[in-house]
N, C-alpha and C. Protein backbone atom coordinates (compact mmCIF):
# COMPACT_ATOMS: atom_id res chain seq x y z
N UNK A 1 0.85 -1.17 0.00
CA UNK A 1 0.00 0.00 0.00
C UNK A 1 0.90 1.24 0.00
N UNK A 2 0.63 1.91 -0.76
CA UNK A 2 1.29 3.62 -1.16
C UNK A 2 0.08 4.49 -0.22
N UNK A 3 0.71 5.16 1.05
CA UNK A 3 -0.24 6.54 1.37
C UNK A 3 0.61 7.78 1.11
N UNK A 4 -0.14 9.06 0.94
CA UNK A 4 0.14 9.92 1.28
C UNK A 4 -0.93 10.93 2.28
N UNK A 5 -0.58 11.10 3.69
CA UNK A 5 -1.46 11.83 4.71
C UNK A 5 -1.18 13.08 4.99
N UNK A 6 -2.07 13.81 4.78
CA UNK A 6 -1.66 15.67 5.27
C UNK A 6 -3.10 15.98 5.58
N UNK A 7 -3.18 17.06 6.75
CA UNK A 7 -4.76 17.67 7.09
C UNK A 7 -5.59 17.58 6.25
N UNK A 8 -5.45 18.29 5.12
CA UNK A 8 -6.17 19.32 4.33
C UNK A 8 -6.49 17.89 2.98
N UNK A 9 -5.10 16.80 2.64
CA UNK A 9 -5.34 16.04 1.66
C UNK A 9 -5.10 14.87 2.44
N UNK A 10 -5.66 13.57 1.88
CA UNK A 10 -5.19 12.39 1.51
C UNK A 10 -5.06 11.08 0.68
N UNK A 11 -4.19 10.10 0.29
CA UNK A 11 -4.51 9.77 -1.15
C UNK A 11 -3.99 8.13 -0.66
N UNK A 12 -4.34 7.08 -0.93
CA UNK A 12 -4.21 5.88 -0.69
C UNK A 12 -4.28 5.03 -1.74
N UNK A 13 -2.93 3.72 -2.11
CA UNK A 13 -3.48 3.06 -3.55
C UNK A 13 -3.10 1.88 -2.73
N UNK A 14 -3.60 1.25 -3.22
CA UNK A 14 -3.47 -0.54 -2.63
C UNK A 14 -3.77 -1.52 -3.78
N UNK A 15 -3.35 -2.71 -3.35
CA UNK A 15 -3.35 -3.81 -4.19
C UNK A 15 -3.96 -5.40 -3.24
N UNK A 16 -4.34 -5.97 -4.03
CA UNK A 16 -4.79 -7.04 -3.44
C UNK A 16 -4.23 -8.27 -4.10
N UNK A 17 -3.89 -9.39 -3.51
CA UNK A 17 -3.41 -10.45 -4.84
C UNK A 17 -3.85 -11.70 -4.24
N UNK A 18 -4.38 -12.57 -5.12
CA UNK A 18 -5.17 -13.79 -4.52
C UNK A 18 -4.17 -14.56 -5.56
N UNK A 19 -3.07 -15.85 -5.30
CA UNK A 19 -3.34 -16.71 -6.03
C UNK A 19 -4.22 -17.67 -6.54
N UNK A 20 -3.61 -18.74 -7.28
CA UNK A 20 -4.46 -19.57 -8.08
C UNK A 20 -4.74 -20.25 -7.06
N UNK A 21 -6.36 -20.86 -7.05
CA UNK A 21 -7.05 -21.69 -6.00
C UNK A 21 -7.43 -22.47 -6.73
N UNK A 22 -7.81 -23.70 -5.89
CA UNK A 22 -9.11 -24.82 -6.65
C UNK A 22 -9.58 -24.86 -5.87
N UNK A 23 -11.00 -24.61 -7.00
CA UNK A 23 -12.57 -24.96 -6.17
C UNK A 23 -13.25 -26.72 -6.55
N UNK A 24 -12.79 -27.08 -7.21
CA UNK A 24 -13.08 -28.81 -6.66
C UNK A 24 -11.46 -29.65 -7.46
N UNK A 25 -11.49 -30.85 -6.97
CA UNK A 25 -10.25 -31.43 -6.96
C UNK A 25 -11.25 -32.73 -7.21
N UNK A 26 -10.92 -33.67 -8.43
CA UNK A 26 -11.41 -35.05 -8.77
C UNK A 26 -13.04 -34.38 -9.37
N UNK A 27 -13.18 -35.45 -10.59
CA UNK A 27 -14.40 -35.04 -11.19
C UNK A 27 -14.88 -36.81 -11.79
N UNK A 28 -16.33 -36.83 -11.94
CA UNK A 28 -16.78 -37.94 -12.71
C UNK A 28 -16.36 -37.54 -13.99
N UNK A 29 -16.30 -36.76 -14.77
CA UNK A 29 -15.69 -36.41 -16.34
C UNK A 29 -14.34 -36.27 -16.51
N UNK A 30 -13.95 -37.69 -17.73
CA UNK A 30 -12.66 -38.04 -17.25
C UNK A 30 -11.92 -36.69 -18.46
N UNK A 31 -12.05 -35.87 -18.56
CA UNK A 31 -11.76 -35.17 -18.96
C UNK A 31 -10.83 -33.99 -17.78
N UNK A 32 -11.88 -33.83 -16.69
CA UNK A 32 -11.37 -32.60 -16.18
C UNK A 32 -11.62 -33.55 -14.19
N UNK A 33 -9.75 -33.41 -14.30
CA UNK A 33 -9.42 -33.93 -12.86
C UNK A 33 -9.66 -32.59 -11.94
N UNK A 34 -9.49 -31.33 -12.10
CA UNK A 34 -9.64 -29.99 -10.94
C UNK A 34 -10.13 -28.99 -12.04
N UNK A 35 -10.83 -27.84 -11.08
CA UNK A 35 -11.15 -26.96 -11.63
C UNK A 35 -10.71 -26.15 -10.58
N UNK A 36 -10.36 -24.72 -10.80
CA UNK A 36 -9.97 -23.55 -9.82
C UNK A 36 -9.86 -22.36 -11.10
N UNK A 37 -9.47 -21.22 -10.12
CA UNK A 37 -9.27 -19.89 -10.69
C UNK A 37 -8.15 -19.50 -10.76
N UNK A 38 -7.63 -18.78 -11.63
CA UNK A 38 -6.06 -18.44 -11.26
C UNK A 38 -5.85 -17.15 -10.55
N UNK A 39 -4.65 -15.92 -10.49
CA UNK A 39 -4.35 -15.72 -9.92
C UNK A 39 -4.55 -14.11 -10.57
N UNK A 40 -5.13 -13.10 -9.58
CA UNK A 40 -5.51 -11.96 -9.29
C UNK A 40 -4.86 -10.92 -9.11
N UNK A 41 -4.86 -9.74 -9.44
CA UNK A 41 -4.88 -8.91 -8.56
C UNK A 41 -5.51 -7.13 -8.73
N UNK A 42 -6.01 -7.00 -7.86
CA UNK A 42 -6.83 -5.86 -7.71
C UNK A 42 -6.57 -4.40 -7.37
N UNK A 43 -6.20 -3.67 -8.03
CA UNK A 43 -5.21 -2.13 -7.50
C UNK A 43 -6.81 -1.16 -7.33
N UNK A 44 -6.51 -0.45 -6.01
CA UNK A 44 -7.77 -0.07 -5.37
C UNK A 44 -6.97 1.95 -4.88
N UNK A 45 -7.88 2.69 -5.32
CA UNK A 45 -7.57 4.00 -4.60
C UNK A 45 -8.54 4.81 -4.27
N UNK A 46 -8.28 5.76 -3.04
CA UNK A 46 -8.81 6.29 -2.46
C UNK A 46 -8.34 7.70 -2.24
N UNK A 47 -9.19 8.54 -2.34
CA UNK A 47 -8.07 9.94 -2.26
C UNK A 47 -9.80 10.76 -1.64
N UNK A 48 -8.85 11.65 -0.98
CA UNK A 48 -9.85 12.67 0.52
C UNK A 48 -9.41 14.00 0.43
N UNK A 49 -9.99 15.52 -0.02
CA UNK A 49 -9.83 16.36 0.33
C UNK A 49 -10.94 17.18 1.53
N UNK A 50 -10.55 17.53 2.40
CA UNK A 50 -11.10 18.32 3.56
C UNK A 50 -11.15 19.89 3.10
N UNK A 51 -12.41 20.17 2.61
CA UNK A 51 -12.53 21.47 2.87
C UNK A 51 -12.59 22.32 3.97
N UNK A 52 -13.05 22.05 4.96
CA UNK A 52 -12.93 23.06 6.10
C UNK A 52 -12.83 21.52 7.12
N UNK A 53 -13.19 21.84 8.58
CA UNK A 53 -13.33 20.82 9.64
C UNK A 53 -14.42 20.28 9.38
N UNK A 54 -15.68 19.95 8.61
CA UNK A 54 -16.81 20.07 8.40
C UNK A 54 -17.04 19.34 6.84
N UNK A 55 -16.78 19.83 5.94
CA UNK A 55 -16.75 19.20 4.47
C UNK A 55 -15.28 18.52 4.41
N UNK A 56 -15.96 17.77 3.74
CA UNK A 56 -15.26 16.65 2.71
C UNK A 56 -15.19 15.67 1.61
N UNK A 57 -14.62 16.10 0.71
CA UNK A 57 -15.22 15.50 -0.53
C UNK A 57 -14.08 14.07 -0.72
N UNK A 58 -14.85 13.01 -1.26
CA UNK A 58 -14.23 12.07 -1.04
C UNK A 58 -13.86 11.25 -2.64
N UNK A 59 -13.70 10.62 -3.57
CA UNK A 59 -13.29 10.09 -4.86
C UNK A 59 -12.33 8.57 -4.72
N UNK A 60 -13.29 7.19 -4.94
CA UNK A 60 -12.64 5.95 -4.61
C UNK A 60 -13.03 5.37 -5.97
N UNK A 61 -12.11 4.25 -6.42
CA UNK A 61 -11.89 3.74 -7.64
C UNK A 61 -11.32 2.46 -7.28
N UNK A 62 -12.05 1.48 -7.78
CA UNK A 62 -11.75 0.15 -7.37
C UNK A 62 -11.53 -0.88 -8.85
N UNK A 63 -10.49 -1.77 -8.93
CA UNK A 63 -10.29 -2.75 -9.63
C UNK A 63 -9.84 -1.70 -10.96
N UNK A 64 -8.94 -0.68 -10.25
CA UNK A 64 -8.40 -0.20 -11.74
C UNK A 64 -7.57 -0.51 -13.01
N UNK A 65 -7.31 -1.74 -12.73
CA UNK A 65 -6.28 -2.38 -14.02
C UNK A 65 -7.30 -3.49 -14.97
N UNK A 66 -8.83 -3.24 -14.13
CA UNK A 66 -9.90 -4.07 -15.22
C UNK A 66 -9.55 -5.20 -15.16
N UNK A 67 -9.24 -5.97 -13.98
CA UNK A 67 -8.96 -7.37 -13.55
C UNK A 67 -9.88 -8.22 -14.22
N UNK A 68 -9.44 -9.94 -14.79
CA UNK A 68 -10.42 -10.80 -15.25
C UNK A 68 -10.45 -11.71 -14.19
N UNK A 69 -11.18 -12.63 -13.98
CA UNK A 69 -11.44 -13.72 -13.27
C UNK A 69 -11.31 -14.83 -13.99
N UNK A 70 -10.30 -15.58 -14.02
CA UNK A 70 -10.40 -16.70 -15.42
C UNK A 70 -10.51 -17.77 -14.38
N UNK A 71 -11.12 -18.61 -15.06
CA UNK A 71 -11.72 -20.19 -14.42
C UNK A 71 -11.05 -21.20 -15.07
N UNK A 72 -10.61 -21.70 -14.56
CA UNK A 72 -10.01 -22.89 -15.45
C UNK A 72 -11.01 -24.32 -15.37
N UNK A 73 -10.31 -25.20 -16.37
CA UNK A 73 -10.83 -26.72 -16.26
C UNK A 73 -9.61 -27.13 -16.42
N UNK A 74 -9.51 -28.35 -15.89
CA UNK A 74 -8.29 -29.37 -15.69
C UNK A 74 -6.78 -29.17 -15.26
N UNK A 75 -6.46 -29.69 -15.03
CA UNK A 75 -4.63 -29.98 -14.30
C UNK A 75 -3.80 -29.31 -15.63
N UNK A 76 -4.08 -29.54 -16.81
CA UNK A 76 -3.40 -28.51 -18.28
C UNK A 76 -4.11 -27.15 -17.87
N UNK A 77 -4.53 -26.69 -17.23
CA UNK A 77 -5.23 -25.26 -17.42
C UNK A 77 -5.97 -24.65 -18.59
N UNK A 78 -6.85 -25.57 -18.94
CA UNK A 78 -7.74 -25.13 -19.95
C UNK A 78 -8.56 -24.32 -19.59
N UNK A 79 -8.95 -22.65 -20.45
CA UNK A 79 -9.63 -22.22 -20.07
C UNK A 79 -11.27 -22.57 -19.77
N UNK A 80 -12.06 -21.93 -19.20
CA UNK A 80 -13.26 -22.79 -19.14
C UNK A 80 -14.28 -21.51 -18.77
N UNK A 81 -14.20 -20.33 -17.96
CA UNK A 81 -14.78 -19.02 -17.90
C UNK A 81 -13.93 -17.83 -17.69
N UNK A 82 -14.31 -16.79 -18.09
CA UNK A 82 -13.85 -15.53 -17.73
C UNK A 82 -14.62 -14.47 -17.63
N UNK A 83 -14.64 -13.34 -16.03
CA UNK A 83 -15.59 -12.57 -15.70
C UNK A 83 -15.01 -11.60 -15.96
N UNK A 84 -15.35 -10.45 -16.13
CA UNK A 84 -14.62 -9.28 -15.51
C UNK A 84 -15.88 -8.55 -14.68
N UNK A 85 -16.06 -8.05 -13.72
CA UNK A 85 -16.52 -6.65 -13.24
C UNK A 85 -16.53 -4.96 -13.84
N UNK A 86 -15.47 -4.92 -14.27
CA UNK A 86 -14.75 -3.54 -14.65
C UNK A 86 -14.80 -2.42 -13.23
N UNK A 87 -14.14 -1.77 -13.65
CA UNK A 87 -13.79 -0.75 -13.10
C UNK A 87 -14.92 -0.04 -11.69
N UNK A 88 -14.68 0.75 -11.01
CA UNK A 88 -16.03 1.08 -10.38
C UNK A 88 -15.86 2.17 -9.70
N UNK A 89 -16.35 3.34 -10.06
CA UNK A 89 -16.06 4.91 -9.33
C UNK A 89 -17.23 5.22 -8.17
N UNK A 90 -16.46 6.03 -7.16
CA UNK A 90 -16.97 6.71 -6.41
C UNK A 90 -17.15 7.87 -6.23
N UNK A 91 -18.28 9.06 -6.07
CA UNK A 91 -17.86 10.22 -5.69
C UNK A 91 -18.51 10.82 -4.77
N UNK A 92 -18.10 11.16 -3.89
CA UNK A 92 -19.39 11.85 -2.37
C UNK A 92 -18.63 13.19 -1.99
N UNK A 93 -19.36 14.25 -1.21
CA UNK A 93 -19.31 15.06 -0.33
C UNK A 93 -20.14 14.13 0.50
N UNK A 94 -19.14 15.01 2.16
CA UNK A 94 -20.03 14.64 3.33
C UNK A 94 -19.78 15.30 4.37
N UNK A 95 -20.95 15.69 5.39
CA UNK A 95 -20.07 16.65 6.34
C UNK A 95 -20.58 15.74 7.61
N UNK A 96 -19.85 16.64 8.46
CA UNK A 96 -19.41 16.02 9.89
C UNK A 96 -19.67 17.28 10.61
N UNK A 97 -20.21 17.01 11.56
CA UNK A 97 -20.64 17.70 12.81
C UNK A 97 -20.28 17.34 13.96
């Protein structure tokens, strides 16, 4: 994780990384012995300006490199699905009392 913190600003980027998992191991189809997902990762930011003690406007952005989700079939890694989500913005004011 990259921050940068000051009163008035702040700005945060992060990453997430999941390797490759399997979600079942042995199959009746002698084709495909495991199936799992491979391996991830998710770059996430957050950035905060404070207008007074009171306002604050806020701007978050998640899964910015347009991550896929690929699924595999079998022990060769044949593909078998792929998701994406895309991208996903935030934008708020909010005040505090």
């Amino acid at each position: 994780m990259i921050f940068y913190d000051h009163p008035k600003f702040n700005f945060k980027l992060g990453a997430i990384f999941r390797d490759k998992y399997l979600v079942r191991a042995g199959s009746l189809l002698l084709d495909e012995n495991e199936t799992g997902f491979m391996p991830t990762v998710y770059w996430d930011a957050n950035l905060n300006y404070y207008f007074s003690d009171h306002w604050k406007l806020k701007f978050s952005a998640f899964n910015l490199s347009n991550e896929q989700e690929r699924q595999y079939s079998n022990s060769t890694l044949r593909a078998y699905n792929s998701t994406t989500s895309g991208r996903t913005y935030y934008l708020g004011l909010s005040y505090q009392y």
